[in-house]
C-alpha atoms as a PDB file:
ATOM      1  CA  UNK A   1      16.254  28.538  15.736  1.00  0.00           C
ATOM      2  CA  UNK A   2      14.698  30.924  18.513  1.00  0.00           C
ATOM      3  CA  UNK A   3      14.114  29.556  21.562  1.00  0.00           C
ATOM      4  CA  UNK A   4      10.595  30.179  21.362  1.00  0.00           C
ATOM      5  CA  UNK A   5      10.569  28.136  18.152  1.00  0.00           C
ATOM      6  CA  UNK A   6      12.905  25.253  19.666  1.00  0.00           C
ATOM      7  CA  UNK A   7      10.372  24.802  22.538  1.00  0.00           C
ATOM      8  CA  UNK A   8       7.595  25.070  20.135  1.00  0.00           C
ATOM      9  CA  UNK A   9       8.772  22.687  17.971  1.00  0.00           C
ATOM     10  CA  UNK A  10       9.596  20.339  20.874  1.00  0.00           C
ATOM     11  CA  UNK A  11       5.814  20.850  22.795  1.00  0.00           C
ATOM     12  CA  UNK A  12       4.155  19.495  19.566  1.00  0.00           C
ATOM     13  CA  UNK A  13       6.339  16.850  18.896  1.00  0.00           C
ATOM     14  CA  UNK A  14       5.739  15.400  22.302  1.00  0.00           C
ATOM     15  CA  UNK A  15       1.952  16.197  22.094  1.00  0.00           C
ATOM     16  CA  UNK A  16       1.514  14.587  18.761  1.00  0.00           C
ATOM     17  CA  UNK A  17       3.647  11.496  20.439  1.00  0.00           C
ATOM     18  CA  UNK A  18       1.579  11.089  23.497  1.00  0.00           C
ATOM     19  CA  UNK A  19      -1.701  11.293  21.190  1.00  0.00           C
ATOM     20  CA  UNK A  20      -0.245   8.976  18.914  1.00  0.00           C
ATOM     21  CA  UNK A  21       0.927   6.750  21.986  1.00  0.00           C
ATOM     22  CA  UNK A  22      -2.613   7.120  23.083  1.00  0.00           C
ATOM     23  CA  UNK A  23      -4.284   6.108  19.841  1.00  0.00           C
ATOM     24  CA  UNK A  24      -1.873   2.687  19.462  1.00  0.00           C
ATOM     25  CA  UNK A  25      -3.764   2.101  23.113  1.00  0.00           C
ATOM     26  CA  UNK A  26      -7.408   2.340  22.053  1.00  0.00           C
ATOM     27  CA  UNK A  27      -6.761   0.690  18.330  1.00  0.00           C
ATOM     28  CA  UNK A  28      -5.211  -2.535  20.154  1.00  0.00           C
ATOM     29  CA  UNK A  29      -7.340  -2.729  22.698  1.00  0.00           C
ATOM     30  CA  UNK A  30     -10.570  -2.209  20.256  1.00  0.00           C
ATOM     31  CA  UNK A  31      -9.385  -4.579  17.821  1.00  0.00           C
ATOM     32  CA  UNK A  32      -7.734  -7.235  20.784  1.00  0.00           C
ATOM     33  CA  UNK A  33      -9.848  -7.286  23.731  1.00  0.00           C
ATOM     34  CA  UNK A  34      -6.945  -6.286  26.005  1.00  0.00           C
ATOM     35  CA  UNK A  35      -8.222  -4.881  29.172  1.00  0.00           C
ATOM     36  CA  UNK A  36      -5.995  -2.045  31.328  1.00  0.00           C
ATOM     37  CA  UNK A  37      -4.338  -4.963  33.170  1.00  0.00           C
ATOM     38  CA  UNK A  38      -2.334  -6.169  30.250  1.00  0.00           C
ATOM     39  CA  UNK A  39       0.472  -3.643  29.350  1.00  0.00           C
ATOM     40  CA  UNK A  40       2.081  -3.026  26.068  1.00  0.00           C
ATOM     41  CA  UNK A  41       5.167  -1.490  25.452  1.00  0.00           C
ATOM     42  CA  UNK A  42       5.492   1.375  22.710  1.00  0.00           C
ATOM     43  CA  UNK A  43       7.719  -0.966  20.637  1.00  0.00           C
ATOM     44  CA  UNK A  44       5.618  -3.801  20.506  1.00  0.00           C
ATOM     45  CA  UNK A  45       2.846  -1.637  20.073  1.00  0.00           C
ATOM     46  CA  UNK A  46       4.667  -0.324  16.730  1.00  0.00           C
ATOM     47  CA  UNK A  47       5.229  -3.707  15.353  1.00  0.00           C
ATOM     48  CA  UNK A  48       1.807  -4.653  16.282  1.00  0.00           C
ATOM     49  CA  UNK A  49       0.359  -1.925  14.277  1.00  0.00           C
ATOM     50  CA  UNK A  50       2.324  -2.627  11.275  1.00  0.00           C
ATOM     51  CA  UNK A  51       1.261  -6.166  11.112  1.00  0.00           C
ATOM     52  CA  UNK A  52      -2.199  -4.998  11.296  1.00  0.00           C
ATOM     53  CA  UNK A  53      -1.715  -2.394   8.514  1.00  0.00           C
ATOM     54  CA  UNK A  54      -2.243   0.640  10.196  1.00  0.00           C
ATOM     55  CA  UNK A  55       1.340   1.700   9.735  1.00  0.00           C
ATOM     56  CA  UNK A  56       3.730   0.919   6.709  1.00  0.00           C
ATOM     57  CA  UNK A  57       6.619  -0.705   7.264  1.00  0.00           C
ATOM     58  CA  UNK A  58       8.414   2.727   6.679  1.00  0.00           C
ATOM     59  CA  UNK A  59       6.310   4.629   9.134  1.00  0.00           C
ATOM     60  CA  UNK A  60       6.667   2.529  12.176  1.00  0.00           C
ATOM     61  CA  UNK A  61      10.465   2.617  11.098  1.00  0.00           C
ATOM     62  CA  UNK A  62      10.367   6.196  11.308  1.00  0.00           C
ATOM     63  CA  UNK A  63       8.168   6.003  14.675  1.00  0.00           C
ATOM     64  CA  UNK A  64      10.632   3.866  16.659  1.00  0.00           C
ATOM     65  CA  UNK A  65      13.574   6.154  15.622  1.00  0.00           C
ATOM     66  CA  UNK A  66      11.412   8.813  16.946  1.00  0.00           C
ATOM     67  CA  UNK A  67      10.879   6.570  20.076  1.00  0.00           C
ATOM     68  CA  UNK A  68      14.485   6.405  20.482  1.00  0.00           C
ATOM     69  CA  UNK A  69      15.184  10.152  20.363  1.00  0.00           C
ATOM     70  CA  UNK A  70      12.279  11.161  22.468  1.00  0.00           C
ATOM     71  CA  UNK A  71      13.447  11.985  25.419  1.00  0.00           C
ATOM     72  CA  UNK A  72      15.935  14.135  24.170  1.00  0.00           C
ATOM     73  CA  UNK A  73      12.616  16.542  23.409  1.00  0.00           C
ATOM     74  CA  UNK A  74      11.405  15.848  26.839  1.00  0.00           C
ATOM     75  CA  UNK A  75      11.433  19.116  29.207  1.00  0.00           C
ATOM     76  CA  UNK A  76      13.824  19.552  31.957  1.00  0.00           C
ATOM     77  CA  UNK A  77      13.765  21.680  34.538  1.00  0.00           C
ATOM     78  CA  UNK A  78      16.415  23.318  36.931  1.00  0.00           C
ATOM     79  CA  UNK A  79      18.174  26.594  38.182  1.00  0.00           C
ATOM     80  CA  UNK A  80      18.066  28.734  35.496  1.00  0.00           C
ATOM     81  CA  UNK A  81      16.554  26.359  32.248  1.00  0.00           C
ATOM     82  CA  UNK A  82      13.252  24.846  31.684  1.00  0.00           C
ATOM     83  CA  UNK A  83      12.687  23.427  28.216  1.00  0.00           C
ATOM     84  CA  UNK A  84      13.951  20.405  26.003  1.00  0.00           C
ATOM     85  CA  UNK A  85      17.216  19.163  26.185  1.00  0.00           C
ATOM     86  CA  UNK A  86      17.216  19.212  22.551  1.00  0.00           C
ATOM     87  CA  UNK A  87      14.652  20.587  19.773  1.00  0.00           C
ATOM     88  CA  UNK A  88      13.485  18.320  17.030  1.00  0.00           C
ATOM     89  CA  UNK A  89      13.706  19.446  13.413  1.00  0.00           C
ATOM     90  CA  UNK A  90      10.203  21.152  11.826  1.00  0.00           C
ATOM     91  CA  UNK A  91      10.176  18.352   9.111  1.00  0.00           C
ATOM     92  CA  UNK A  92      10.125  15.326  12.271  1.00  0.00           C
ATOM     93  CA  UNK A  93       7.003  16.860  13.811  1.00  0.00           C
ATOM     94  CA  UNK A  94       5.161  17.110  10.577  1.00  0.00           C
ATOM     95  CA  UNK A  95       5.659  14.065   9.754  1.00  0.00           C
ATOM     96  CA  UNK A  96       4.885  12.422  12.408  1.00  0.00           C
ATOM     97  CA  UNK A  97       1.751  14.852  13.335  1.00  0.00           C
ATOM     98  CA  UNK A  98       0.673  13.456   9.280  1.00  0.00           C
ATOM     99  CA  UNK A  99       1.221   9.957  10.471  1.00  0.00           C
ATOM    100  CA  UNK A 100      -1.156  10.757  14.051  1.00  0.00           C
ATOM    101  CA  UNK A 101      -3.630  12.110  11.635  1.00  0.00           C
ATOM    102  CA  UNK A 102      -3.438   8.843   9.168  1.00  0.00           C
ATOM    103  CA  UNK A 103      -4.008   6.931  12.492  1.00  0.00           C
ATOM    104  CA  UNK A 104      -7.524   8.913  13.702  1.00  0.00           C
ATOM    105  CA  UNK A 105      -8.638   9.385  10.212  1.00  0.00           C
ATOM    106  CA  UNK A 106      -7.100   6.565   8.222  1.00  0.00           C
ATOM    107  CA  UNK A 107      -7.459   7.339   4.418  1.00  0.00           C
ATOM    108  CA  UNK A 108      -8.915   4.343   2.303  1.00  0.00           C
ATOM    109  CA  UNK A 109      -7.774   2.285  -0.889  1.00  0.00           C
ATOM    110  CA  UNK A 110     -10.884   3.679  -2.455  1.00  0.00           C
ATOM    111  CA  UNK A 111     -10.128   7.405  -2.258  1.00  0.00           C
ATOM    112  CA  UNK A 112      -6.960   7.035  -3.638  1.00  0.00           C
ATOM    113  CA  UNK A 113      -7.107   4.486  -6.299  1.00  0.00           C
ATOM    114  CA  UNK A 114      -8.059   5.451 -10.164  1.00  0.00           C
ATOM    115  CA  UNK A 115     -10.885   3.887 -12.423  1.00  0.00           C
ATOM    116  CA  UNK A 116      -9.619   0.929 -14.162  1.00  0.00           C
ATOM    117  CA  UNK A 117      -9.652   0.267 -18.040  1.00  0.00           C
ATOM    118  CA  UNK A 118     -10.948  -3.519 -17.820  1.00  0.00           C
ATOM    119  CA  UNK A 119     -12.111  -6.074 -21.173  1.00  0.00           C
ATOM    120  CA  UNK A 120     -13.843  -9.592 -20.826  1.00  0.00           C
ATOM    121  CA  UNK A 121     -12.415 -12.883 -21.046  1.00  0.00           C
ATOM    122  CA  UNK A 122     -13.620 -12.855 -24.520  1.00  0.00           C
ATOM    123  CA  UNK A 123     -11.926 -10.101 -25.509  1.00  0.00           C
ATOM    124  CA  UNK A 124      -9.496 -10.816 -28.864  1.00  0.00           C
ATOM    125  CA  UNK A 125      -5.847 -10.313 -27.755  1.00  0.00           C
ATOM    126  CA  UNK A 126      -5.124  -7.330 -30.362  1.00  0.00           C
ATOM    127  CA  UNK A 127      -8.025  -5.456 -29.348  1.00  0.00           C
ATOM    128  CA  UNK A 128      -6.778  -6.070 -25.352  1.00  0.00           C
ATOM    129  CA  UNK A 129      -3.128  -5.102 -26.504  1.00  0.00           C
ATOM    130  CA  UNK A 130      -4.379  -2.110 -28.548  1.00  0.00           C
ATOM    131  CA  UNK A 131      -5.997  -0.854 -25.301  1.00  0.00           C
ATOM    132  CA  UNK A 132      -3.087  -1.118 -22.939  1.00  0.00           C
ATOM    133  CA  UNK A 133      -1.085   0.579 -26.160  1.00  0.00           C
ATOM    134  CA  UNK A 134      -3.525   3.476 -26.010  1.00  0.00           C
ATOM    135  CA  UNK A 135      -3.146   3.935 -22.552  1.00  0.00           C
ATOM    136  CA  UNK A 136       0.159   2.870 -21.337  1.00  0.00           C
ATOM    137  CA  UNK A 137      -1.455   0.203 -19.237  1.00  0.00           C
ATOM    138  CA  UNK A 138       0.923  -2.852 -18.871  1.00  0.00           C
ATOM    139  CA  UNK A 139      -1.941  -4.936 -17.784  1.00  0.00           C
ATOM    140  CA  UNK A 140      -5.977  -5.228 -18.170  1.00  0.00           C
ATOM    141  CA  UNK A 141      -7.958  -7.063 -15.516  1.00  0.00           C
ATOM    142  CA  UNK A 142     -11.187  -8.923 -16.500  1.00  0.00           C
ATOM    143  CA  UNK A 143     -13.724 -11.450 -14.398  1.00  0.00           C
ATOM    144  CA  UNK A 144     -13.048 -14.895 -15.386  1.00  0.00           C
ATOM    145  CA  UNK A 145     -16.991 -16.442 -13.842  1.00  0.00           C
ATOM    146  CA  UNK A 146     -14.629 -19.746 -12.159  1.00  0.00           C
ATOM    147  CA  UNK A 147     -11.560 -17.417 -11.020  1.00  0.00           C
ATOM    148  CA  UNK A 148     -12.713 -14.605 -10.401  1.00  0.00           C
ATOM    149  CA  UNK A 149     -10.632 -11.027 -11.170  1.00  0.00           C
ATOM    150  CA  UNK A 150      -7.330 -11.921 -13.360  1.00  0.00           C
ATOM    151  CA  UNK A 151      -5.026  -9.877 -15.149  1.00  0.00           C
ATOM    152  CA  UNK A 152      -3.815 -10.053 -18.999  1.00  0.00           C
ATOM    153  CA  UNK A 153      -0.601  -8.340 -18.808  1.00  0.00           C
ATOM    154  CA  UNK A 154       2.015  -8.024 -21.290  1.00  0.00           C
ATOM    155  CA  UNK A 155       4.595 -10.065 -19.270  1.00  0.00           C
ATOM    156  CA  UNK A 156       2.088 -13.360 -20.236  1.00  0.00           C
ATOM    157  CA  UNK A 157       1.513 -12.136 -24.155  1.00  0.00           C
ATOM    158  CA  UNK A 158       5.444 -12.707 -23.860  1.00  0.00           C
ATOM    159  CA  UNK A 159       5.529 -16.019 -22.097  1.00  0.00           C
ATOM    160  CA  UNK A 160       3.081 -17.014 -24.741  1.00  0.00           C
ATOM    161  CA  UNK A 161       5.424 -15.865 -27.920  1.00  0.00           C
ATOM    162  CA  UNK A 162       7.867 -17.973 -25.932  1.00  0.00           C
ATOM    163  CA  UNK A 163       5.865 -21.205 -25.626  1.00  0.00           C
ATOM    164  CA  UNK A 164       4.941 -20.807 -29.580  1.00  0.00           C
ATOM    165  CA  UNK A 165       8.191 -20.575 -30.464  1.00  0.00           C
ATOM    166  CA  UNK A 166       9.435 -22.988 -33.096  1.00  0.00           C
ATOM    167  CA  UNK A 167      12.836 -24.645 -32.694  1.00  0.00           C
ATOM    168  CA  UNK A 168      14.080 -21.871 -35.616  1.00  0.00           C
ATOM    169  CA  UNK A 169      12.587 -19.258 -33.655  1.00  0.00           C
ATOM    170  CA  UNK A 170       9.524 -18.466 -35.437  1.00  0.00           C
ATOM    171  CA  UNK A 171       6.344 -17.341 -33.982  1.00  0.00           C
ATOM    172  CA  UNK A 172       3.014 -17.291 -35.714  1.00  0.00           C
ATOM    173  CA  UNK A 173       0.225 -15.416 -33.124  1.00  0.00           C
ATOM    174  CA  UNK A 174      -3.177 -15.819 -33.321  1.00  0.00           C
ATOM    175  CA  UNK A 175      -3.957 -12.628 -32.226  1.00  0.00           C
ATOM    176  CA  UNK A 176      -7.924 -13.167 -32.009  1.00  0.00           C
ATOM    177  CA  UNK A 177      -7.580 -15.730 -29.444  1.00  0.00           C
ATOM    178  CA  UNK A 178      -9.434 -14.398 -26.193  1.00  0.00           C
ATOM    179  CA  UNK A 179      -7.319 -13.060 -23.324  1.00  0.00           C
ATOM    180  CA  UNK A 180      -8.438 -15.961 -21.063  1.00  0.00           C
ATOM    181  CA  UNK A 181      -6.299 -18.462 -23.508  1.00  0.00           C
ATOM    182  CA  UNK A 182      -3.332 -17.221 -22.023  1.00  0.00           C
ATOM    183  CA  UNK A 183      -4.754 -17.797 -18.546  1.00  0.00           C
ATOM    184  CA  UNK A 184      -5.355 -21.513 -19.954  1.00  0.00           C
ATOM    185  CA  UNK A 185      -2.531 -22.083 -21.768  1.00  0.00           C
ATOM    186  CA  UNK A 186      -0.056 -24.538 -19.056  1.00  0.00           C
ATOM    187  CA  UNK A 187       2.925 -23.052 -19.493  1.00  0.00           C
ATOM    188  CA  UNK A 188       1.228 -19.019 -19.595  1.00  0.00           C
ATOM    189  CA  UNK A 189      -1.191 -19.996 -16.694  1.00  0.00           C
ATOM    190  CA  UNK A 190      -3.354 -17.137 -14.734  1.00  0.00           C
ATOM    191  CA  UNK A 191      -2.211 -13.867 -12.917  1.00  0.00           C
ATOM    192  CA  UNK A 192      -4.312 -13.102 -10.138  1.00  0.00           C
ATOM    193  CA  UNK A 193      -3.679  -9.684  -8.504  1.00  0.00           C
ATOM    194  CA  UNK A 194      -4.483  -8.694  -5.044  1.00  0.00           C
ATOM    195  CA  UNK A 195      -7.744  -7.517  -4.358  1.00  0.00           C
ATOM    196  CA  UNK A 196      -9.335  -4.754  -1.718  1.00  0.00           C
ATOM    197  CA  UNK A 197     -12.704  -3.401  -0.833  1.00  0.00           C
ATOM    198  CA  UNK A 198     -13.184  -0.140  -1.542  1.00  0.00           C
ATOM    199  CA  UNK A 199     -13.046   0.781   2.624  1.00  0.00           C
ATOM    200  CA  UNK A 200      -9.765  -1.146   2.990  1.00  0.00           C
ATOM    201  CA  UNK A 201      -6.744   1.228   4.675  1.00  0.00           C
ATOM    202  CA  UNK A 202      -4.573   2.783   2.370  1.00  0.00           C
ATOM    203  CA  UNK A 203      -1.840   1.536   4.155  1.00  0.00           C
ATOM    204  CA  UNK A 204      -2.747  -2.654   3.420  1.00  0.00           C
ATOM    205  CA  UNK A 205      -2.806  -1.583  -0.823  1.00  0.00           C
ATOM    206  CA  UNK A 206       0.742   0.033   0.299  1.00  0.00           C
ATOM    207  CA  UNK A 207       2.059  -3.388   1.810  1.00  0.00           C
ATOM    208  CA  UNK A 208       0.565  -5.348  -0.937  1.00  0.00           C
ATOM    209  CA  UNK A 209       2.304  -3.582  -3.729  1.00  0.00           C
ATOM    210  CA  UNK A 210       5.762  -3.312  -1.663  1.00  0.00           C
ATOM    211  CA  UNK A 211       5.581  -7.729  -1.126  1.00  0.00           C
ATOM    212  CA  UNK A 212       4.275  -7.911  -4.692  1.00  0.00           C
ATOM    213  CA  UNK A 213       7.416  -5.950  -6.260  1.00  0.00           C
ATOM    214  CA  UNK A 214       9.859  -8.614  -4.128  1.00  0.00           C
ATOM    215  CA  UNK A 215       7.166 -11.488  -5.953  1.00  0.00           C
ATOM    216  CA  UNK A 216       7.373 -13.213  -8.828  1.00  0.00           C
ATOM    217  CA  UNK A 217       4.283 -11.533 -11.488  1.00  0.00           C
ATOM    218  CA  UNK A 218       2.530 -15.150 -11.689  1.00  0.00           C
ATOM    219  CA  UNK A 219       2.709 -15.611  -7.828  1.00  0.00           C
ATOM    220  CA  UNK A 220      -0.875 -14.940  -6.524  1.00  0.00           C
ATOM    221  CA  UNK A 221      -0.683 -11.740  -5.353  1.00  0.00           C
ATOM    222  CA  UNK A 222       2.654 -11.293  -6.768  1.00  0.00           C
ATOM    223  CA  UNK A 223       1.821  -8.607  -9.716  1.00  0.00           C
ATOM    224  CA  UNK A 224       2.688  -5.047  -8.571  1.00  0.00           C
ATOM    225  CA  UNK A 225      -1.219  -3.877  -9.079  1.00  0.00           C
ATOM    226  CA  UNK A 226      -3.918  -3.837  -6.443  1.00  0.00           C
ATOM    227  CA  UNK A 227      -7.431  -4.428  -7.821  1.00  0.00           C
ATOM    228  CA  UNK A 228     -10.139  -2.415  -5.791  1.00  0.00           C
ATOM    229  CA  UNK A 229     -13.414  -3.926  -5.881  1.00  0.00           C
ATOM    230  CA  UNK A 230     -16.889  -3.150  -4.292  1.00  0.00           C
ATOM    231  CA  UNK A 231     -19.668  -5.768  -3.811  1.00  0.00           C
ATOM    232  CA  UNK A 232     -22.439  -6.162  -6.157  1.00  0.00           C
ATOM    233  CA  UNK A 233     -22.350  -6.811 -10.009  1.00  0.00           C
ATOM    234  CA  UNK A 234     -22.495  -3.141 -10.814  1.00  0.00           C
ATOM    235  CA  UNK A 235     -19.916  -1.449  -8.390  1.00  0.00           C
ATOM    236  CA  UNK A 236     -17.108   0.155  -9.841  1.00  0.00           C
ATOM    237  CA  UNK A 237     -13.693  -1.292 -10.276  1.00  0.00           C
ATOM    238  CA  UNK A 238     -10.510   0.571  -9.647  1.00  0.00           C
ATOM    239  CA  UNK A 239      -6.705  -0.048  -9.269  1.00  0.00           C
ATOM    240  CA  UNK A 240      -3.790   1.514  -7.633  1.00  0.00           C
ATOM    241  CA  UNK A 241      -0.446   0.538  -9.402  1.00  0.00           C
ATOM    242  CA  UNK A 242       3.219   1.423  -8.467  1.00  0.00           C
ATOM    243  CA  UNK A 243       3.026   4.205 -10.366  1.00  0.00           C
ATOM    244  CA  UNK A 244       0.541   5.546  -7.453  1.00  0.00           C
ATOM    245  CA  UNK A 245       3.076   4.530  -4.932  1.00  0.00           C
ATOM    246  CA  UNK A 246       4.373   8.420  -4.722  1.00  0.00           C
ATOM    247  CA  UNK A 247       0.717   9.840  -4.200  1.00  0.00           C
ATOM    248  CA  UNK A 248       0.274   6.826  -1.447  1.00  0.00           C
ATOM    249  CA  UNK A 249       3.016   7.662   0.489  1.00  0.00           C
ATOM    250  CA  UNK A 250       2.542  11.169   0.500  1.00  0.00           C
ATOM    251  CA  UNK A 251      -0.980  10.489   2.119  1.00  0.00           C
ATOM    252  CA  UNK A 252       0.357   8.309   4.494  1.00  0.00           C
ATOM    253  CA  UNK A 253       3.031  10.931   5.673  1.00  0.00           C
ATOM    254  CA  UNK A 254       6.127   8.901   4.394  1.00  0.00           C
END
């Protein structure tokens, strides 16, 4: 790498650090209170953020490494030199320049997430099953009126067939019992996913679906799906599965 490029490549990086040092500042004292005479240190500023959600766990990783290394990118000066002691690689800066960005603009669940494929808790359990067959769902949420948003997933249609069972292994299905029976049934019981607004960051739906996949699927909050609801009978309902984890953390700079 050119010197030109090496101290190019090290002036951004340490811009894009002091801005992002900068915006850590204003988001804790916005959302905290704290005046200038209480002092936070970069690190705890970094694990404050990603208990709030405005980093992943996997970006403020990545950020304290950074923090580590950063003064080898600082500029020196003496007889004969003046630039970094060391140049950081093109792929570091971007990154963290797409994290900065995340920060000032964060993106939300809402712009990210896809239209969901829902049914009612009335809805027979072939014609649910036939829907998740047709498209490759694993799961089909629905508004129970006393609980709220639940899930009918495949996982329960098998706890079910399990809980029929005869001692010889036989099963007999009535397959035009309504999804919610399998919510009702005591040893199916309910799956409730977890559940955004629209205008929630991007980067809670990413921390949701990473504790979910370490869950069990009947835990509340434990399926690996993130239901995205407005307010109001009419608004739309969406979802953002693991299969959108790839997209998610590609937005988020990961």
């Amino acid at each position: 790498m050119a010197k030109h490029d090496r101290e190019s490549m090290a002036n951004r990086f340490d811009a894009a650090w002091k801005a992002l040092e900068s915006e850590l500042k204003h988001r804790w004292r916005e959302r905290t209170g704290g005046g200038s005479g209480q002092q936070q240190t970069t690190f705890s500023m970094l694990t404050w953020a990603r208990d709030q959600k405005l980093l992943t766990t996997d970006q403020e990783r990545f950020l304290d490494r950074c923090r580590s290394v950063r003064n080898a990118y600082a500029h020196v000066s003496f007889e004969g030199y003046s630039g970094p002691v060391a140049s950081p690689p093109r792929e570091i800066v971007e990154r963290l320049e797409k994290i900065l960005g995340g920060l000032r603009h964060p993106r939300k669940v809402g712009e990210i997430a896809t239209e969901a494929s829902t049914c009612l808790p009335t809805t027979p359990l072939r014609e649910a099953l036939q829907t998740m067959h047709r498209g490759d769902f694993s799961q089909l949420p629905y508004r129970d009126e006393q609980r709220g948003w639940l899930l009918v997933t495949r996982e329960q249609v098998g706890r079910w067939a399990e809980a029929k069972a005869e001692a010889d292994g036989m099963v007999l299905l009535d397959l035009s019992a309504a999804v919610s029976e399998l919510a009702d049934h005591p040893e199916v019981g309910p799956v409730r996913p977890s559940q955004l607004d629209p205008s929630a960051a991007l980067a809670s739906a990413v921390a949701a679906l990473e504790s979910a996949l370490h869950r069990p699927d009947d835990a509340d909050g434990g399926y690996p799906l993130v239901l995205v609801t407005g307010k109001g009978a009419g608004a739309p309902v969406q979802v953002l599965a693991v299969d959108d984890l790839p997209r998610a953390y590609r937005e988020l700079g990961r």
